[in-house]
N, C-alpha and C. Protein backbone atom coordinates (compact mmCIF):
# COMPACT_ATOMS: atom_id res chain seq x y z
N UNK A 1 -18.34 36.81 -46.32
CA UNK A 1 -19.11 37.55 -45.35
C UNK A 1 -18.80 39.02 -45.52
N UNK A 2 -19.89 40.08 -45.40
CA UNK A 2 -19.79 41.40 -45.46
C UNK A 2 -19.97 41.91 -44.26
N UNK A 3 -19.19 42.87 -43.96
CA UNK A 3 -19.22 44.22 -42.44
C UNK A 3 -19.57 45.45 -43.32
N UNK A 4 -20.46 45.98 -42.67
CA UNK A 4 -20.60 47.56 -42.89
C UNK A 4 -21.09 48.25 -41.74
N UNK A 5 -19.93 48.95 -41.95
CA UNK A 5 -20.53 49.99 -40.63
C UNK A 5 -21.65 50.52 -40.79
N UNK A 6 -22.15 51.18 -39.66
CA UNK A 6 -23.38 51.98 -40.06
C UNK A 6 -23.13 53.22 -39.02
N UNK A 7 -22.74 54.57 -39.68
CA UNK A 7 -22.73 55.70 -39.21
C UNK A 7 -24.04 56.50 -38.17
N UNK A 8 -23.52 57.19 -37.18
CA UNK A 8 -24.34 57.53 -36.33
C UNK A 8 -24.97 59.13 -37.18
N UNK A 9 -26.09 58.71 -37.70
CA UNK A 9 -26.36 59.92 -37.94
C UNK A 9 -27.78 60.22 -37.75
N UNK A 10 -28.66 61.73 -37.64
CA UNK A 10 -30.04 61.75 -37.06
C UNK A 10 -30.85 60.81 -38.30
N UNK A 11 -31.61 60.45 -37.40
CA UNK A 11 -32.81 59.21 -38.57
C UNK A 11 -34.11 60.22 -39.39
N UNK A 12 -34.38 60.56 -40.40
CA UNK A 12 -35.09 60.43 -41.37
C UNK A 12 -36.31 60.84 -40.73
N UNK A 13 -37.56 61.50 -41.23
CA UNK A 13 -38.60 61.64 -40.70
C UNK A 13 -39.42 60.67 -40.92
N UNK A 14 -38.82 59.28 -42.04
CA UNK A 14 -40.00 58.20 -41.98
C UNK A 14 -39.35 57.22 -40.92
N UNK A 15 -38.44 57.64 -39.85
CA UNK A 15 -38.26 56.76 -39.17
C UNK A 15 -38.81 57.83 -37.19
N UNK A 16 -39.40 58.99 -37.74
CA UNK A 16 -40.14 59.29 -36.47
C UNK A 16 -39.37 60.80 -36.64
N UNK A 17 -38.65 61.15 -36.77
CA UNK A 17 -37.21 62.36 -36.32
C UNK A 17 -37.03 61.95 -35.27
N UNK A 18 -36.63 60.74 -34.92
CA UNK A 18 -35.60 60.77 -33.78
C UNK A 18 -33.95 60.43 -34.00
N UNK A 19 -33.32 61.26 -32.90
CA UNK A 19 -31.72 61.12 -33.02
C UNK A 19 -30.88 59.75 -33.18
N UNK A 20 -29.88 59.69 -33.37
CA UNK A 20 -29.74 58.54 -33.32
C UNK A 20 -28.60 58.59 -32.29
N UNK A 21 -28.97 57.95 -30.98
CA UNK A 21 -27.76 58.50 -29.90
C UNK A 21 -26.97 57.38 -29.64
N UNK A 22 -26.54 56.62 -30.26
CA UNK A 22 -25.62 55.52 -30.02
C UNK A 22 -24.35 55.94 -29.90
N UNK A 23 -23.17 55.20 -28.81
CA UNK A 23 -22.13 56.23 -28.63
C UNK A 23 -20.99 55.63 -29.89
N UNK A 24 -21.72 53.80 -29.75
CA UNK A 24 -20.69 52.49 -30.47
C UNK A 24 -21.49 52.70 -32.39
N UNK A 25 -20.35 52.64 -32.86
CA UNK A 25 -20.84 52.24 -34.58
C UNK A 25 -21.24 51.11 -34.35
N UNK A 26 -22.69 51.04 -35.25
CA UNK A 26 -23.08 49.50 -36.00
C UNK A 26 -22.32 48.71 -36.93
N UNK A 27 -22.83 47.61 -36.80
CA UNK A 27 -21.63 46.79 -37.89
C UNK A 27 -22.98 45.93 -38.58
N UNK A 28 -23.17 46.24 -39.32
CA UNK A 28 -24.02 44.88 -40.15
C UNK A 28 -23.63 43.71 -40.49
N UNK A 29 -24.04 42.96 -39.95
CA UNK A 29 -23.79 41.45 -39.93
C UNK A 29 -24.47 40.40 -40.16
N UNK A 30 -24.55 39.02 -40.78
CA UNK A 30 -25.55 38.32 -40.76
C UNK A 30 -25.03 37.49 -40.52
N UNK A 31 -25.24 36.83 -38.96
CA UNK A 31 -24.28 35.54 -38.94
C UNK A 31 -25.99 34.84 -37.69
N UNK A 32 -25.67 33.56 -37.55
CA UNK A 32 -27.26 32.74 -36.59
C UNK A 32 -26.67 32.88 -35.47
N UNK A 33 -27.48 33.11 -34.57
CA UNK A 33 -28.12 33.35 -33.39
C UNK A 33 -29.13 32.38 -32.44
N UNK A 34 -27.95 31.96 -31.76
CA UNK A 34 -29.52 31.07 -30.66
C UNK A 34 -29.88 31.72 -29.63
N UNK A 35 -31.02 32.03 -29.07
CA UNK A 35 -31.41 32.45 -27.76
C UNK A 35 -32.66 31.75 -27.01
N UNK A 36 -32.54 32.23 -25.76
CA UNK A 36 -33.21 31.80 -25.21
C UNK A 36 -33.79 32.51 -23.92
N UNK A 37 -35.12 32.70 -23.11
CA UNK A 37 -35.59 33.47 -22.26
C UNK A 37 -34.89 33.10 -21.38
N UNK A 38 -34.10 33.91 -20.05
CA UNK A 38 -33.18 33.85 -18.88
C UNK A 38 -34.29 33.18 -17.88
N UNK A 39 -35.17 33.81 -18.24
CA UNK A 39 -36.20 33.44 -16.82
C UNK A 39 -36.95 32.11 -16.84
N UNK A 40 -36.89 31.26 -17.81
CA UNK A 40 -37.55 30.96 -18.11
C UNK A 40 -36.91 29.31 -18.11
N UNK A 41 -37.68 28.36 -16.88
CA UNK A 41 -37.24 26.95 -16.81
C UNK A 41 -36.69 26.13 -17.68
N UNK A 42 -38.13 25.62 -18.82
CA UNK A 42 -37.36 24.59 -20.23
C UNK A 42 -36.42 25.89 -21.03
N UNK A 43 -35.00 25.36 -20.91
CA UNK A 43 -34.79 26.27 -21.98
C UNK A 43 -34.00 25.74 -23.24
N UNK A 44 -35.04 26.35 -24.10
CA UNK A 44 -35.03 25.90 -25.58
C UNK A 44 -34.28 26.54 -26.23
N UNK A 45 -33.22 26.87 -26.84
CA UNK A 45 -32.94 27.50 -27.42
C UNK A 45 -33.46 27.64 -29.40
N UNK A 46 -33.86 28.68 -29.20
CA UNK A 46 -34.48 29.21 -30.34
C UNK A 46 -33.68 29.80 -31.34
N UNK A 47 -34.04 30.09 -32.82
CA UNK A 47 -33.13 30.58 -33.67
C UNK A 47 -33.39 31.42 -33.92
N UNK A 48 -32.33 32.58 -34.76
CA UNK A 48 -32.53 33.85 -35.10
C UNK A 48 -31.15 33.98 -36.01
N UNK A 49 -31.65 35.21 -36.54
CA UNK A 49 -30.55 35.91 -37.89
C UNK A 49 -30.36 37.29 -37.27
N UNK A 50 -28.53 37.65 -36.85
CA UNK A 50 -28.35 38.70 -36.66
C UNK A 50 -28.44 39.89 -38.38
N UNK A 51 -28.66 41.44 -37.65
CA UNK A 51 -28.74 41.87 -38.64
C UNK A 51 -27.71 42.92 -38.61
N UNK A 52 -27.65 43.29 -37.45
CA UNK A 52 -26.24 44.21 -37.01
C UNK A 52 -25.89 43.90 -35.65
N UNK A 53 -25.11 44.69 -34.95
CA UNK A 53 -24.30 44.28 -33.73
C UNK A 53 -23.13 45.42 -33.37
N UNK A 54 -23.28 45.75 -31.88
CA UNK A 54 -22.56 47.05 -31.26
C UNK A 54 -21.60 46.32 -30.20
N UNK A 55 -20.96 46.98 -29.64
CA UNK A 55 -20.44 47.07 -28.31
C UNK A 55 -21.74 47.03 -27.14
N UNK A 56 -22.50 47.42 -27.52
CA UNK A 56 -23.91 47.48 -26.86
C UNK A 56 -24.84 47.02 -26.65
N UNK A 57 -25.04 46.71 -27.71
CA UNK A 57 -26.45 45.79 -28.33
C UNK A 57 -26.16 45.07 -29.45
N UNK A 58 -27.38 44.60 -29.64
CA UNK A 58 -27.30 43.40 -30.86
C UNK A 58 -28.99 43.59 -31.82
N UNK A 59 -28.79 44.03 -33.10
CA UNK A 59 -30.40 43.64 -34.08
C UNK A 59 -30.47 42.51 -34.34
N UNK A 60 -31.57 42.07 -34.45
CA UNK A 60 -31.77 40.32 -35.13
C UNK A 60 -33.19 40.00 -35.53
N UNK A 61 -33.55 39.44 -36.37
CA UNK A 61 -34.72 39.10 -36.69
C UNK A 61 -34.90 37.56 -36.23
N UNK A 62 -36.20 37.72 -35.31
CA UNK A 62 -36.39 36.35 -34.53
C UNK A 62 -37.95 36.15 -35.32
N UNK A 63 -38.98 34.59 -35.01
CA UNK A 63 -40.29 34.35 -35.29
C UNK A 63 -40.81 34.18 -34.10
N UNK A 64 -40.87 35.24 -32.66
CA UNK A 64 -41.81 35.00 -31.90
C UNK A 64 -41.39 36.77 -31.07
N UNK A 65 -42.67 37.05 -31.13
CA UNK A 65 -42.76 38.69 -30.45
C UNK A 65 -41.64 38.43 -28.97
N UNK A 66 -40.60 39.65 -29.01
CA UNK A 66 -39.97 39.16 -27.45
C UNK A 66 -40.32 40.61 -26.56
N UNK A 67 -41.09 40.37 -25.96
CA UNK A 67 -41.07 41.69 -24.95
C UNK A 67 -40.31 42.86 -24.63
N UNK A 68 -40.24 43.81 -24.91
CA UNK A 68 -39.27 44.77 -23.94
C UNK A 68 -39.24 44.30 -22.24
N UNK A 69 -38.02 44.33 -21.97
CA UNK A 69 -37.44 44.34 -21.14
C UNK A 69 -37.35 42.32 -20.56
N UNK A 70 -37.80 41.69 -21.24
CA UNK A 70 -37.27 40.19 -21.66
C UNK A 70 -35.95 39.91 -21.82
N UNK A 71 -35.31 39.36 -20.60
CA UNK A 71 -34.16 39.03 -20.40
C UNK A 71 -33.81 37.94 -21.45
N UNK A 72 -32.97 37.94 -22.04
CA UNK A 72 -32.48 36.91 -22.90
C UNK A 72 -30.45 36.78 -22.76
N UNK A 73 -30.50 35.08 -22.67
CA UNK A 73 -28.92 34.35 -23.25
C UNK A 73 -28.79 34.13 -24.57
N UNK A 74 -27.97 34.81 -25.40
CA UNK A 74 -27.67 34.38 -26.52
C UNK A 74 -26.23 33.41 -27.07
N UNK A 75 -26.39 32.99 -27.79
CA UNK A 75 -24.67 32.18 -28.26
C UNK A 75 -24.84 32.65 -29.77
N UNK A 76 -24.03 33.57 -30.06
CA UNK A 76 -23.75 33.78 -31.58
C UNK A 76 -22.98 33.20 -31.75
N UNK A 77 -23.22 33.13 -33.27
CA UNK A 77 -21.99 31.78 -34.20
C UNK A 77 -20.84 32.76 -35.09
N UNK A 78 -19.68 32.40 -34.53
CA UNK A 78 -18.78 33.21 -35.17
C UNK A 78 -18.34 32.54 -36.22
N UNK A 79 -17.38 33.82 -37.27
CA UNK A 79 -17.13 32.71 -38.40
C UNK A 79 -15.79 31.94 -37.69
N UNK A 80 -15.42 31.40 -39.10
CA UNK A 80 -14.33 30.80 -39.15
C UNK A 80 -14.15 29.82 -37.75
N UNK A 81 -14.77 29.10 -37.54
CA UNK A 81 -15.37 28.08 -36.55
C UNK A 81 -14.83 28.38 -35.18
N UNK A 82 -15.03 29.31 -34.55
CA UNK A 82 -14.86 30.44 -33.43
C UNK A 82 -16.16 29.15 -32.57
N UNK A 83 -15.46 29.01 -30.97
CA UNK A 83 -17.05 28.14 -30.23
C UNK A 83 -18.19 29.95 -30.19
N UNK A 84 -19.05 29.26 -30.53
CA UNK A 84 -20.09 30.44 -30.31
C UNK A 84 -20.13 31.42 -28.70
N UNK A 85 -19.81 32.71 -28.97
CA UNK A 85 -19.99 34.09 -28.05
C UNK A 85 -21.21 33.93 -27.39
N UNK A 86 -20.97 33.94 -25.77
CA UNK A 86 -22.47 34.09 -25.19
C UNK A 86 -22.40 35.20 -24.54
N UNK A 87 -23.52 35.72 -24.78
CA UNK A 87 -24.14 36.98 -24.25
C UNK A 87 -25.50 37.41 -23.74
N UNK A 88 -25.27 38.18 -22.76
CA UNK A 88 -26.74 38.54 -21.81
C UNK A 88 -27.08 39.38 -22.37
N UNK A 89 -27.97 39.72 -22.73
CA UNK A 89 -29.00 40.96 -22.66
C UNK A 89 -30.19 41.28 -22.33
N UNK A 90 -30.94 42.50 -22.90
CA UNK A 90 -32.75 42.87 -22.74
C UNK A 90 -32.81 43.59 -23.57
N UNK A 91 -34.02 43.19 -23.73
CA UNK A 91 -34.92 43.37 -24.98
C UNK A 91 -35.50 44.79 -24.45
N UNK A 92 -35.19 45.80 -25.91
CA UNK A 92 -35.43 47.10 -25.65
C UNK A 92 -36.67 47.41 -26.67
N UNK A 93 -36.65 46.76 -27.73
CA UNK A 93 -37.74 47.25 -28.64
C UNK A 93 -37.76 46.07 -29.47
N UNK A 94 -38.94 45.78 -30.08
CA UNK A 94 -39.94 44.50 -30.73
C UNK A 94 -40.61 45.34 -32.30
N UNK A 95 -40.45 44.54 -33.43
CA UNK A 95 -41.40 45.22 -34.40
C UNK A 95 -41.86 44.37 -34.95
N UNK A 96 -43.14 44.12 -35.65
CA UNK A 96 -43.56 43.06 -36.84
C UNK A 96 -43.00 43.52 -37.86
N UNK A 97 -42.39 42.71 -38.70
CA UNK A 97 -41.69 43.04 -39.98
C UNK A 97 -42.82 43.03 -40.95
N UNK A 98 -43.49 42.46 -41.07
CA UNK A 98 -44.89 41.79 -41.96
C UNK A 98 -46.35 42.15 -41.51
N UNK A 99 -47.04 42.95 -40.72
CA UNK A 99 -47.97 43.36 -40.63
C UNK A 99 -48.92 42.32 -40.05
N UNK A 100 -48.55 41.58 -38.85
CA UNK A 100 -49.38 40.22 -38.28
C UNK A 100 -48.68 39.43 -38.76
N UNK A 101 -47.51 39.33 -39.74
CA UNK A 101 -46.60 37.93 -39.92
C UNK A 101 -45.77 37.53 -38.32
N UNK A 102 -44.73 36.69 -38.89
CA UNK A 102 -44.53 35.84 -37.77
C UNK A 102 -43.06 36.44 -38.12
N UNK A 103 -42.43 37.53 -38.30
CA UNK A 103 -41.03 37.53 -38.23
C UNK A 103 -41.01 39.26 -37.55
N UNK A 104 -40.34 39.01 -36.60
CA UNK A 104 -39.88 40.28 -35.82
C UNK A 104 -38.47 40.89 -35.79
N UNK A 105 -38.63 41.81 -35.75
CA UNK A 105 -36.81 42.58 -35.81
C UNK A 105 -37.30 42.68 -33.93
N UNK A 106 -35.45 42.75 -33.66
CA UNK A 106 -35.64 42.79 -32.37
C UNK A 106 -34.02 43.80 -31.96
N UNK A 107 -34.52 44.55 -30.83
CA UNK A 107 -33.29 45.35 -30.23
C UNK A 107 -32.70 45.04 -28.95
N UNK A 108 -31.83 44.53 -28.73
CA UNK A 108 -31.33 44.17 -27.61
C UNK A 108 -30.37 44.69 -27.02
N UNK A 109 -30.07 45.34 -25.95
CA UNK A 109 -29.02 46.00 -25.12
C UNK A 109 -28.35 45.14 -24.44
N UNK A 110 -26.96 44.43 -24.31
CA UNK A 110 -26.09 43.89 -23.54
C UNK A 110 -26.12 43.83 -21.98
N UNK A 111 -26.46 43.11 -21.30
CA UNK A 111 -25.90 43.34 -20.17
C UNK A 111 -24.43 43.13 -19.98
N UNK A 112 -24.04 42.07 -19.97
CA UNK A 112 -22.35 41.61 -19.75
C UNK A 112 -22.18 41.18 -21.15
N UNK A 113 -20.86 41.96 -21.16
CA UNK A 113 -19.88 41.82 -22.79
C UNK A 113 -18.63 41.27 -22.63
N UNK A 114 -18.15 40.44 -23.59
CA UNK A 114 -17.29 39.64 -23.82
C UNK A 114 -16.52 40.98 -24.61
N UNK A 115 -15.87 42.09 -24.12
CA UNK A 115 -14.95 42.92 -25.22
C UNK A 115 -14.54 42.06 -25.95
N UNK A 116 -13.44 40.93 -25.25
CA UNK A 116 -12.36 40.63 -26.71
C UNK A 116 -13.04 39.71 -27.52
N UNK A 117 -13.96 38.83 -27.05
CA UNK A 117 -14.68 37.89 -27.92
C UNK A 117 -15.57 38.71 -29.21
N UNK A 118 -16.40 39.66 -28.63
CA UNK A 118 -16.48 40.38 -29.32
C UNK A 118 -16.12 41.34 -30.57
N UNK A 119 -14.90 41.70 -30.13
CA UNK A 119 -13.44 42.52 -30.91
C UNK A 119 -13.25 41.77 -32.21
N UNK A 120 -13.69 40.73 -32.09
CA UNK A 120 -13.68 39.67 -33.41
C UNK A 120 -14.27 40.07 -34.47
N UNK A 121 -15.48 40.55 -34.12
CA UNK A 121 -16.46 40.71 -35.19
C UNK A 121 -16.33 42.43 -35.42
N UNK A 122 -16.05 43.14 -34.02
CA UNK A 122 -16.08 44.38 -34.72
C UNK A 122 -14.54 45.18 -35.05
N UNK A 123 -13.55 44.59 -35.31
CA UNK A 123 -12.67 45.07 -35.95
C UNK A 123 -12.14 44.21 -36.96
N UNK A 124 -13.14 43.40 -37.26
CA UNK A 124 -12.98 42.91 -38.79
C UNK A 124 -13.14 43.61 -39.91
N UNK A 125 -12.25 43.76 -40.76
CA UNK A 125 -12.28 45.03 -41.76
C UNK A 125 -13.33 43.88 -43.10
N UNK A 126 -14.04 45.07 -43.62
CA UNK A 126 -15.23 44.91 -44.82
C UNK A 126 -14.45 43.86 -45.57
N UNK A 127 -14.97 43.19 -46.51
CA UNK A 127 -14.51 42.35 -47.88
C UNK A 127 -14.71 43.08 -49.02
C-alpha cells in the first residue's frame, strides 16, 4: 500500500484559480469504503474506493451522484485487518468522472472523527 501526501498549495488555472484552503494535509489512499445515506430507512450499504483522506474529510469515487449536503455513515476498511473506522459526514461536492458515466468523485467533510482510529492511516509513513 502507498501514502502520499498531498501538499497544500494554490490549484492551477485548469482547476478554476481557486486556493487551496485546507488547514489538514491530504494523504492519498486507496483502501474500500462502504456507505450509506443517514437519512435514509433501508440501509444498504453501498461501495466505494477511497482516493485520499484528511483529518477532515474524505475523496472517494462512488457509482451513484450523492448530493451536496447528503448526510452519509461510512465504515472504511483499514489495512492490516483493523475492524473497519466509522465515520459521519456531508457531502460537499459531486463530479462525473466520465461525462454522463456512472462513476463520481465525491468530497466529503467529517462530522464526528475518530482522531486515534484515524491516526492510523495518517501517520503511516509512505512505502
Amino acid at each position: 500500500m502507498r501514502y502520499e501526501s498531498i501538499n497544500n498549495k494554490k490549484l492551477s488555472k485548469r482547476n478554476h484559480g481557486f486556493t487551496d484552503r485546507r488547514v489538514f494535509a491530504r494523504i492519498r489512499i486507496r483502501l474500500p469504503l462502504k456507505y450509506t445515506k443517514a437519512n435514509i430507512r433501508t440501509k444498504i450499504r453501498k461501495q466505494a474506493q477511497t482516493l485520499d483522506i484528511s483529518a477532515k474529510g474524505i475523496g472517494f469515487i462512488s457509482n451513484e451522484n450523492l448530493l451536496p449536503n447528503t448526510v452519509l455513515e461510512m465504515w472504511l476498511e483499514l489495512p492490516e485487518n483493523h475492524q473497519p473506522l466509522y465515520l459521519t459526514g456531508k457531502v460537499i461536492w459531486s463530479k462525473n468522472l466520465k461525462g454522463g458515466g456512472k462513476e463520481w468523485r465525491c468530497g466529503v467533510l467529517f462530522d464526528k472523527v475518530d482522531l486515534v482510529g484515524l491516526g492510523h492511516i495518517l501517520t503511516t509513513p509512505a512505502e
